[in-house]
C-alpha atoms as a PDB file:
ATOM      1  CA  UNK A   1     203.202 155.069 235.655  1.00  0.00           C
ATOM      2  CA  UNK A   2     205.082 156.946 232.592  1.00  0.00           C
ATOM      3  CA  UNK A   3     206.517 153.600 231.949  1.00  0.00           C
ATOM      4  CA  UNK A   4     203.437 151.980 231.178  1.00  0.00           C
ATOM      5  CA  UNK A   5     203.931 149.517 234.275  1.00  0.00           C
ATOM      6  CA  UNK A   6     200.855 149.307 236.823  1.00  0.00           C
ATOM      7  CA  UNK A   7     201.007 150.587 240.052  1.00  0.00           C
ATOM      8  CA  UNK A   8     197.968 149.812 241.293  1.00  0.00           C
ATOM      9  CA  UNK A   9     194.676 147.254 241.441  1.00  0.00           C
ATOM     10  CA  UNK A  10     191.879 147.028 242.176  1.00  0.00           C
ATOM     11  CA  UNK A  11     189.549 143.796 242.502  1.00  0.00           C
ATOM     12  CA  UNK A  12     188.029 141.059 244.541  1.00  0.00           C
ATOM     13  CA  UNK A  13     190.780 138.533 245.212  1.00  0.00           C
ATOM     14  CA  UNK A  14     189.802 134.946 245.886  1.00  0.00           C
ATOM     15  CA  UNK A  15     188.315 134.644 248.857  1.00  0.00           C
ATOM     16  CA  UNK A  16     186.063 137.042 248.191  1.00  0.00           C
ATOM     17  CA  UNK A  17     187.909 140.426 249.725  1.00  0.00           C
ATOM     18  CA  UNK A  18     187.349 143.973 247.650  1.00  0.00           C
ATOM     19  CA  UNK A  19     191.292 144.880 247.960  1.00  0.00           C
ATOM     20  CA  UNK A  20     192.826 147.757 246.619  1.00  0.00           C
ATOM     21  CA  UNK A  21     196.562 147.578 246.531  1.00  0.00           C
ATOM     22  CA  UNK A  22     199.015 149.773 245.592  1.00  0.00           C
ATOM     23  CA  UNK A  23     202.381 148.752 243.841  1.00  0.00           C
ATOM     24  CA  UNK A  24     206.063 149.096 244.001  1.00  0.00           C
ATOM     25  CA  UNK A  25     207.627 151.001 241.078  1.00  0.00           C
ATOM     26  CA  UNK A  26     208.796 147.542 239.808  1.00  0.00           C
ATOM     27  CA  UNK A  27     205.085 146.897 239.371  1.00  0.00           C
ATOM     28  CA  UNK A  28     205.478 143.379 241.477  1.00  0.00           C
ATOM     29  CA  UNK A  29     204.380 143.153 244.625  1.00  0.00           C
ATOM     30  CA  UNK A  30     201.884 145.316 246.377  1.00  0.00           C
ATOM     31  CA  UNK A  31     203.646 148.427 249.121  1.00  0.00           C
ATOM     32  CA  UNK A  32     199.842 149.417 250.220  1.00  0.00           C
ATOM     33  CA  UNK A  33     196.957 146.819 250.217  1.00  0.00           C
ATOM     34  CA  UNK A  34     193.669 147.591 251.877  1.00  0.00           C
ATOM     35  CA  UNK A  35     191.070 145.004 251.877  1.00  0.00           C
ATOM     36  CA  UNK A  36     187.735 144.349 253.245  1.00  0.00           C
ATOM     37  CA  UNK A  37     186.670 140.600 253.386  1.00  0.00           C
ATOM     38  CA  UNK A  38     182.982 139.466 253.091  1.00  0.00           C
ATOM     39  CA  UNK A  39     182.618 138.491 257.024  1.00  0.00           C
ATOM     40  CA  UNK A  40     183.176 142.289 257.632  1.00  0.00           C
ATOM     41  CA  UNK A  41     185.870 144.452 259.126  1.00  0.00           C
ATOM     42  CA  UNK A  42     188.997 145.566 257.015  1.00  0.00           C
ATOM     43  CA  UNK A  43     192.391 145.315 256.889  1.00  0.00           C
ATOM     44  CA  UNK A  44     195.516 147.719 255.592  1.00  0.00           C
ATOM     45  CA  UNK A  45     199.161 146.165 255.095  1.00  0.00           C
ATOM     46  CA  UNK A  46     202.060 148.562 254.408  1.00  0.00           C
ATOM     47  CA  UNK A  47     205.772 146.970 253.587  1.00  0.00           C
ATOM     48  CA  UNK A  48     208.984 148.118 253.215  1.00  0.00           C
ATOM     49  CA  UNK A  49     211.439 148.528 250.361  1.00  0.00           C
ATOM     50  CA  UNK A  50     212.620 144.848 250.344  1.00  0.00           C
ATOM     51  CA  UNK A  51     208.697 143.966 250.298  1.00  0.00           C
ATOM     52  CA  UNK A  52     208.479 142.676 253.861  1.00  0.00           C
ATOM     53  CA  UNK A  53     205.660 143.329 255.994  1.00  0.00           C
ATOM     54  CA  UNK A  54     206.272 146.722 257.871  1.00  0.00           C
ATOM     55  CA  UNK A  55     202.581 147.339 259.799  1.00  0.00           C
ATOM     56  CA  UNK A  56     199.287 145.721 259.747  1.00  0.00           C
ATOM     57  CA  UNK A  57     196.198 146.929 260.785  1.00  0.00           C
ATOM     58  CA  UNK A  58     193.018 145.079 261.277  1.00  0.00           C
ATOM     59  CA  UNK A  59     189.927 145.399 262.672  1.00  0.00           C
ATOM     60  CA  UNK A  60     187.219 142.983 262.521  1.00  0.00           C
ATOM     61  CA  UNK A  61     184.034 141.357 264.447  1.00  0.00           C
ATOM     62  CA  UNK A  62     184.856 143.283 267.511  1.00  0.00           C
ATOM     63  CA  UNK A  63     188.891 142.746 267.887  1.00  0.00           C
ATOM     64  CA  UNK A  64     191.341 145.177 266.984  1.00  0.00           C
ATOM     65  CA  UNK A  65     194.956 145.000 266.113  1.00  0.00           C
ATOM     66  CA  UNK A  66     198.031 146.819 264.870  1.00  0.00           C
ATOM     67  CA  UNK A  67     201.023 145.032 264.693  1.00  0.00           C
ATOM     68  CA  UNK A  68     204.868 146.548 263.856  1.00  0.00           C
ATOM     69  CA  UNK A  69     207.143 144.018 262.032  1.00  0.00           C
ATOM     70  CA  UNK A  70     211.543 144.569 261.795  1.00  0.00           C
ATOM     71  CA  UNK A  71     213.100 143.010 258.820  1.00  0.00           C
ATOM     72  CA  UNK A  72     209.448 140.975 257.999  1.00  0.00           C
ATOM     73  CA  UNK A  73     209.049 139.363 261.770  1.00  0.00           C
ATOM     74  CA  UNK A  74     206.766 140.548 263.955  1.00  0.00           C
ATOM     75  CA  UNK A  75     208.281 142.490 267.078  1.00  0.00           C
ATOM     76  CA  UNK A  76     204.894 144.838 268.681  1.00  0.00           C
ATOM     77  CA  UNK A  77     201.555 143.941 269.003  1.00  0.00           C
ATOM     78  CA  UNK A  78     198.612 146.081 270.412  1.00  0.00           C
ATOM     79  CA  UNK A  79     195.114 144.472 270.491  1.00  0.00           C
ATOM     80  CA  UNK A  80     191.908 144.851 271.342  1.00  0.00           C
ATOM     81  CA  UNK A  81     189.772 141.848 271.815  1.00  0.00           C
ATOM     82  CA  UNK A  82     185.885 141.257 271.659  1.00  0.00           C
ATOM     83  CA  UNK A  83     185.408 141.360 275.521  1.00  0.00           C
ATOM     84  CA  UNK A  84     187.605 144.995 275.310  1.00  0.00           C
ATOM     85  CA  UNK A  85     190.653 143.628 277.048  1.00  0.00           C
ATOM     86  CA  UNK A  86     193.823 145.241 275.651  1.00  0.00           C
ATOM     87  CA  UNK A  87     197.260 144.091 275.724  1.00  0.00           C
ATOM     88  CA  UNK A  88     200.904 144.781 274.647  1.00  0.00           C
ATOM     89  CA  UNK A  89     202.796 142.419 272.995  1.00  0.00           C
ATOM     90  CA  UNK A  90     206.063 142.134 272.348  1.00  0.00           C
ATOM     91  CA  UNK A  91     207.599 139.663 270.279  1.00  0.00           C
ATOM     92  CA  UNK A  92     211.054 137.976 268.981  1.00  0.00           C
ATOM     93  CA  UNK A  93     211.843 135.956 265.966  1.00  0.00           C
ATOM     94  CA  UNK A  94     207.710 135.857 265.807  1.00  0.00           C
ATOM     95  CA  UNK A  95     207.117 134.660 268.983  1.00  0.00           C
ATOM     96  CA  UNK A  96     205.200 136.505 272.106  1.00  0.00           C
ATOM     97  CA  UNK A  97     208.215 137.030 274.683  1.00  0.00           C
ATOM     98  CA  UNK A  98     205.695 139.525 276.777  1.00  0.00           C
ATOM     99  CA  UNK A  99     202.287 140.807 277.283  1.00  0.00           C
ATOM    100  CA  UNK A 100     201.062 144.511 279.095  1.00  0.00           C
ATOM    101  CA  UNK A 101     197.549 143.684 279.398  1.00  0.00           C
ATOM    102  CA  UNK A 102     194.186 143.448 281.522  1.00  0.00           C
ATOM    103  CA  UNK A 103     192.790 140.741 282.605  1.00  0.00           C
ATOM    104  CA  UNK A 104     188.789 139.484 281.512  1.00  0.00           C
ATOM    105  CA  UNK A 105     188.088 141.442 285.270  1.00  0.00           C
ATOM    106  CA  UNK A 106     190.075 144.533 283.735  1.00  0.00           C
ATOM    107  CA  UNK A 107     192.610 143.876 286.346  1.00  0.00           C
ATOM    108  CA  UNK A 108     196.316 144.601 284.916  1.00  0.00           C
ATOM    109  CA  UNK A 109     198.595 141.787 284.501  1.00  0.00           C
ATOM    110  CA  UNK A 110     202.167 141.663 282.955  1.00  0.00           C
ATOM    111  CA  UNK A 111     203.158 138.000 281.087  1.00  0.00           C
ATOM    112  CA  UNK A 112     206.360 136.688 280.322  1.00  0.00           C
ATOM    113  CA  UNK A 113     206.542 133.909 278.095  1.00  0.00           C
ATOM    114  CA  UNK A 114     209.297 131.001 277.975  1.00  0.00           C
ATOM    115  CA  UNK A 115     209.895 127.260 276.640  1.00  0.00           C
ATOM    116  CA  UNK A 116     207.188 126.397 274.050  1.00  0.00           C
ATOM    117  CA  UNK A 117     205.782 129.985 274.230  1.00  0.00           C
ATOM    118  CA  UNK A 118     203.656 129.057 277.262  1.00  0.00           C
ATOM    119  CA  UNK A 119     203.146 131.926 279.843  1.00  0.00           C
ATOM    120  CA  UNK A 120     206.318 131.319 282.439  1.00  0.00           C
ATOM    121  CA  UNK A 121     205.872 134.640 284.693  1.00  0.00           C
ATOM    122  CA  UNK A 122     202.918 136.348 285.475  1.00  0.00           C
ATOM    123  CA  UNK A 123     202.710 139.419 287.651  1.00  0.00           C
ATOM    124  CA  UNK A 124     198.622 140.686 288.344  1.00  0.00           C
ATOM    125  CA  UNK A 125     197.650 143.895 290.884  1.00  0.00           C
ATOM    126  CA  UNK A 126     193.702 143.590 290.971  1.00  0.00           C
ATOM    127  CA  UNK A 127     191.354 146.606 291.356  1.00  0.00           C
ATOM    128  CA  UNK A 128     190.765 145.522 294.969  1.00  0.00           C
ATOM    129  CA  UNK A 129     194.342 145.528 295.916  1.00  0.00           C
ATOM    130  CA  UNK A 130     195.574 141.802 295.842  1.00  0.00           C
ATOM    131  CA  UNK A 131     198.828 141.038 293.968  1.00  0.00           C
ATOM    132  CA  UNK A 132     200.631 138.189 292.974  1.00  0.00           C
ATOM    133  CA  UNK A 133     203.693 137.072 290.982  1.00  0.00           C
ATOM    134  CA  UNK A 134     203.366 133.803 289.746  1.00  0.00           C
ATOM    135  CA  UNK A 135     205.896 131.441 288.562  1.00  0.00           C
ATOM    136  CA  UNK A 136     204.488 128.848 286.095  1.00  0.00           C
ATOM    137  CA  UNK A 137     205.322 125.451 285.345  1.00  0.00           C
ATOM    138  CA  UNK A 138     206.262 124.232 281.640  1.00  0.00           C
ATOM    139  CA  UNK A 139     202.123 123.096 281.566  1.00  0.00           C
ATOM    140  CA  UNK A 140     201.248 126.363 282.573  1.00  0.00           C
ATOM    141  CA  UNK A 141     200.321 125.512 286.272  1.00  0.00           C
ATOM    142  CA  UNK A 142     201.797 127.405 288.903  1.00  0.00           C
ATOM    143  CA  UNK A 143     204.461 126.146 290.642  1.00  0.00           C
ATOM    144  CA  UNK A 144     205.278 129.207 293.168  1.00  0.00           C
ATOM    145  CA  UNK A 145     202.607 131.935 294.163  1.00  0.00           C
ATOM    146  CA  UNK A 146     203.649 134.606 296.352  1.00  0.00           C
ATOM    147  CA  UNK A 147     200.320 137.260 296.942  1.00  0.00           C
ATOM    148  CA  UNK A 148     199.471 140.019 298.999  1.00  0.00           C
ATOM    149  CA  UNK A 149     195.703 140.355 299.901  1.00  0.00           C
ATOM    150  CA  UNK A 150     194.775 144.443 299.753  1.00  0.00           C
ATOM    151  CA  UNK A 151     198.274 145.242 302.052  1.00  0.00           C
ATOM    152  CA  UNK A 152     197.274 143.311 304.829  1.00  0.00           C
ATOM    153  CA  UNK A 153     198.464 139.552 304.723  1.00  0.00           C
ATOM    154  CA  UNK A 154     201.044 137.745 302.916  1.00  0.00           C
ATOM    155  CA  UNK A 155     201.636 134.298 301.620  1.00  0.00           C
ATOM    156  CA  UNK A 156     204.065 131.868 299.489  1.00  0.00           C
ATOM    157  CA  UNK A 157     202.421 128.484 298.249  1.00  0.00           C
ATOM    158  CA  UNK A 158     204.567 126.213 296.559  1.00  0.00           C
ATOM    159  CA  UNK A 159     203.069 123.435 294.387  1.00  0.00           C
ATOM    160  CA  UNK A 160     203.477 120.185 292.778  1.00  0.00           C
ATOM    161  CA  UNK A 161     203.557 119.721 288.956  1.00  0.00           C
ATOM    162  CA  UNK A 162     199.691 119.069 288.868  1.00  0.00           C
ATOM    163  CA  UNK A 163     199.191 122.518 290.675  1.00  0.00           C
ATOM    164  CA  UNK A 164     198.350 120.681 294.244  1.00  0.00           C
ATOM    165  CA  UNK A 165     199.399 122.742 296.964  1.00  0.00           C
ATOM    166  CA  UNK A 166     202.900 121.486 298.970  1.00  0.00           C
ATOM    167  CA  UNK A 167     204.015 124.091 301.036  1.00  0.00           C
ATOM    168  CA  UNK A 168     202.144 127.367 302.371  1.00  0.00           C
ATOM    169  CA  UNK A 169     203.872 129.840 304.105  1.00  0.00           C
ATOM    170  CA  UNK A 170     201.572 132.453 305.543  1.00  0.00           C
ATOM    171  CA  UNK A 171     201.060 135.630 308.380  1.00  0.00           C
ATOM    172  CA  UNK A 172     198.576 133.323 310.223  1.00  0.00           C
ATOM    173  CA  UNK A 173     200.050 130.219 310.824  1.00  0.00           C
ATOM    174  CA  UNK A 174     202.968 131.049 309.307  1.00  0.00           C
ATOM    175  CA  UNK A 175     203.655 127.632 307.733  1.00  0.00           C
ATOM    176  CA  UNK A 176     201.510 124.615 306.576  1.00  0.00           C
ATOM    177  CA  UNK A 177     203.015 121.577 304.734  1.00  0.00           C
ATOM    178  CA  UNK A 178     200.761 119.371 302.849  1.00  0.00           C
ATOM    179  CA  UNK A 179     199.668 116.296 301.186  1.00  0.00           C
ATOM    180  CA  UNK A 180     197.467 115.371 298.360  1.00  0.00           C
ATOM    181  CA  UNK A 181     196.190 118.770 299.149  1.00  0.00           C
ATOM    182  CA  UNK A 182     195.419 118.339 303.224  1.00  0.00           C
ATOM    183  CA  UNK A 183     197.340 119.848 305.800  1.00  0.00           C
ATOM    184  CA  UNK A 184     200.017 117.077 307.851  1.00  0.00           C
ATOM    185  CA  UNK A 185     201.809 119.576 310.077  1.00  0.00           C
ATOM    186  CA  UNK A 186     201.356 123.591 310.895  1.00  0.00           C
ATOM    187  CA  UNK A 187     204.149 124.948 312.247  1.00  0.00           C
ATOM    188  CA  UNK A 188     203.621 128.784 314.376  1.00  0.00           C
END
């Protein structure tokens, strides 16, 4: 600049990325950095006044992403992985709280997350009609289904922590209790 300070660079850092970066008028650290690393792909970092990440956007060996930080944490995440599912995320002090996304059947799904960032909610409508909401256990098995096959019949299963089915409540018989995963009494 007229100062004589640099506000830009241009190089291959050390793991072998061309990067050109762009610098704050105090010449320290980089507003603007674009890079593209040897494996392929490229990335492009933009941060704020207090030098905090602001937006990243990457795209590599078939994933995409863009992700929208507050005050240097992430908060928004859109992605597009290598089988071309896409999903939403939404985060809070850096960790996923939800997910908007499709399934590997490109069925859409909304996740909510919980204790240990494990998946504690998860609400799918498939492409032939079934839905379910899901209620997941701290391990990530479910511990209460209720479904709807295509409008037609409904059901409730409630399971133990190893995901073995207890209790099913159903259209036709409407209720089936169970043990070790066999049926001890259907009730009408």
């Amino acid at each position: 600049d007229q100062a004589g300070r640099p506000r830009g660079r241009l190089g291959v850092d050390a793991d072998g990325a061309a990067q050109l970066s762009l610098l704050a008028p105090d010449g320290a650290l980089p507003r603007v950095s674009l890079a593209a690393p040897p494996q392929g792909g490229a990335e492009l970092k933009l941060s704020d006044g207090q030098h905090q990440n602001a937006v990243e956007l990457k795209a590599d060996q078939g994933a995409r992403n863009l992700a929208l930080y507050h005050e240097g944490k992430l908060r928004l995440g859109l992605e597009v992985q290598k089988n071309g599912a896409a999903a939403v995320n939404l985060y809070d002090q850096g960790h996923r709280l939800l997910s908007l996304g499709l399934t590997d059947q490109g069925d859409p799904h909304l996740t909510f997350y919980g204790e240990g960032h494990k998946a504690a909610l998860d609400l799918v409508s498939k492409k032939n009609g079934d839905r379910s909401l899901n209620l997941l256990g701290k391990n990530g098995t479910p511990r209460v289904v209720l479904g709807l096959k295509n409008d037609q019949k409904a059901a409730l299963g409630l399971f133990d922590r190893q995901g073995k089915t207890r209790a099913a409540l159903m259209d036709e018989p409407s209720l089936i209790l169970l043990k070790d995963g066999k049926p001890v009494r259907s009730l009408p």
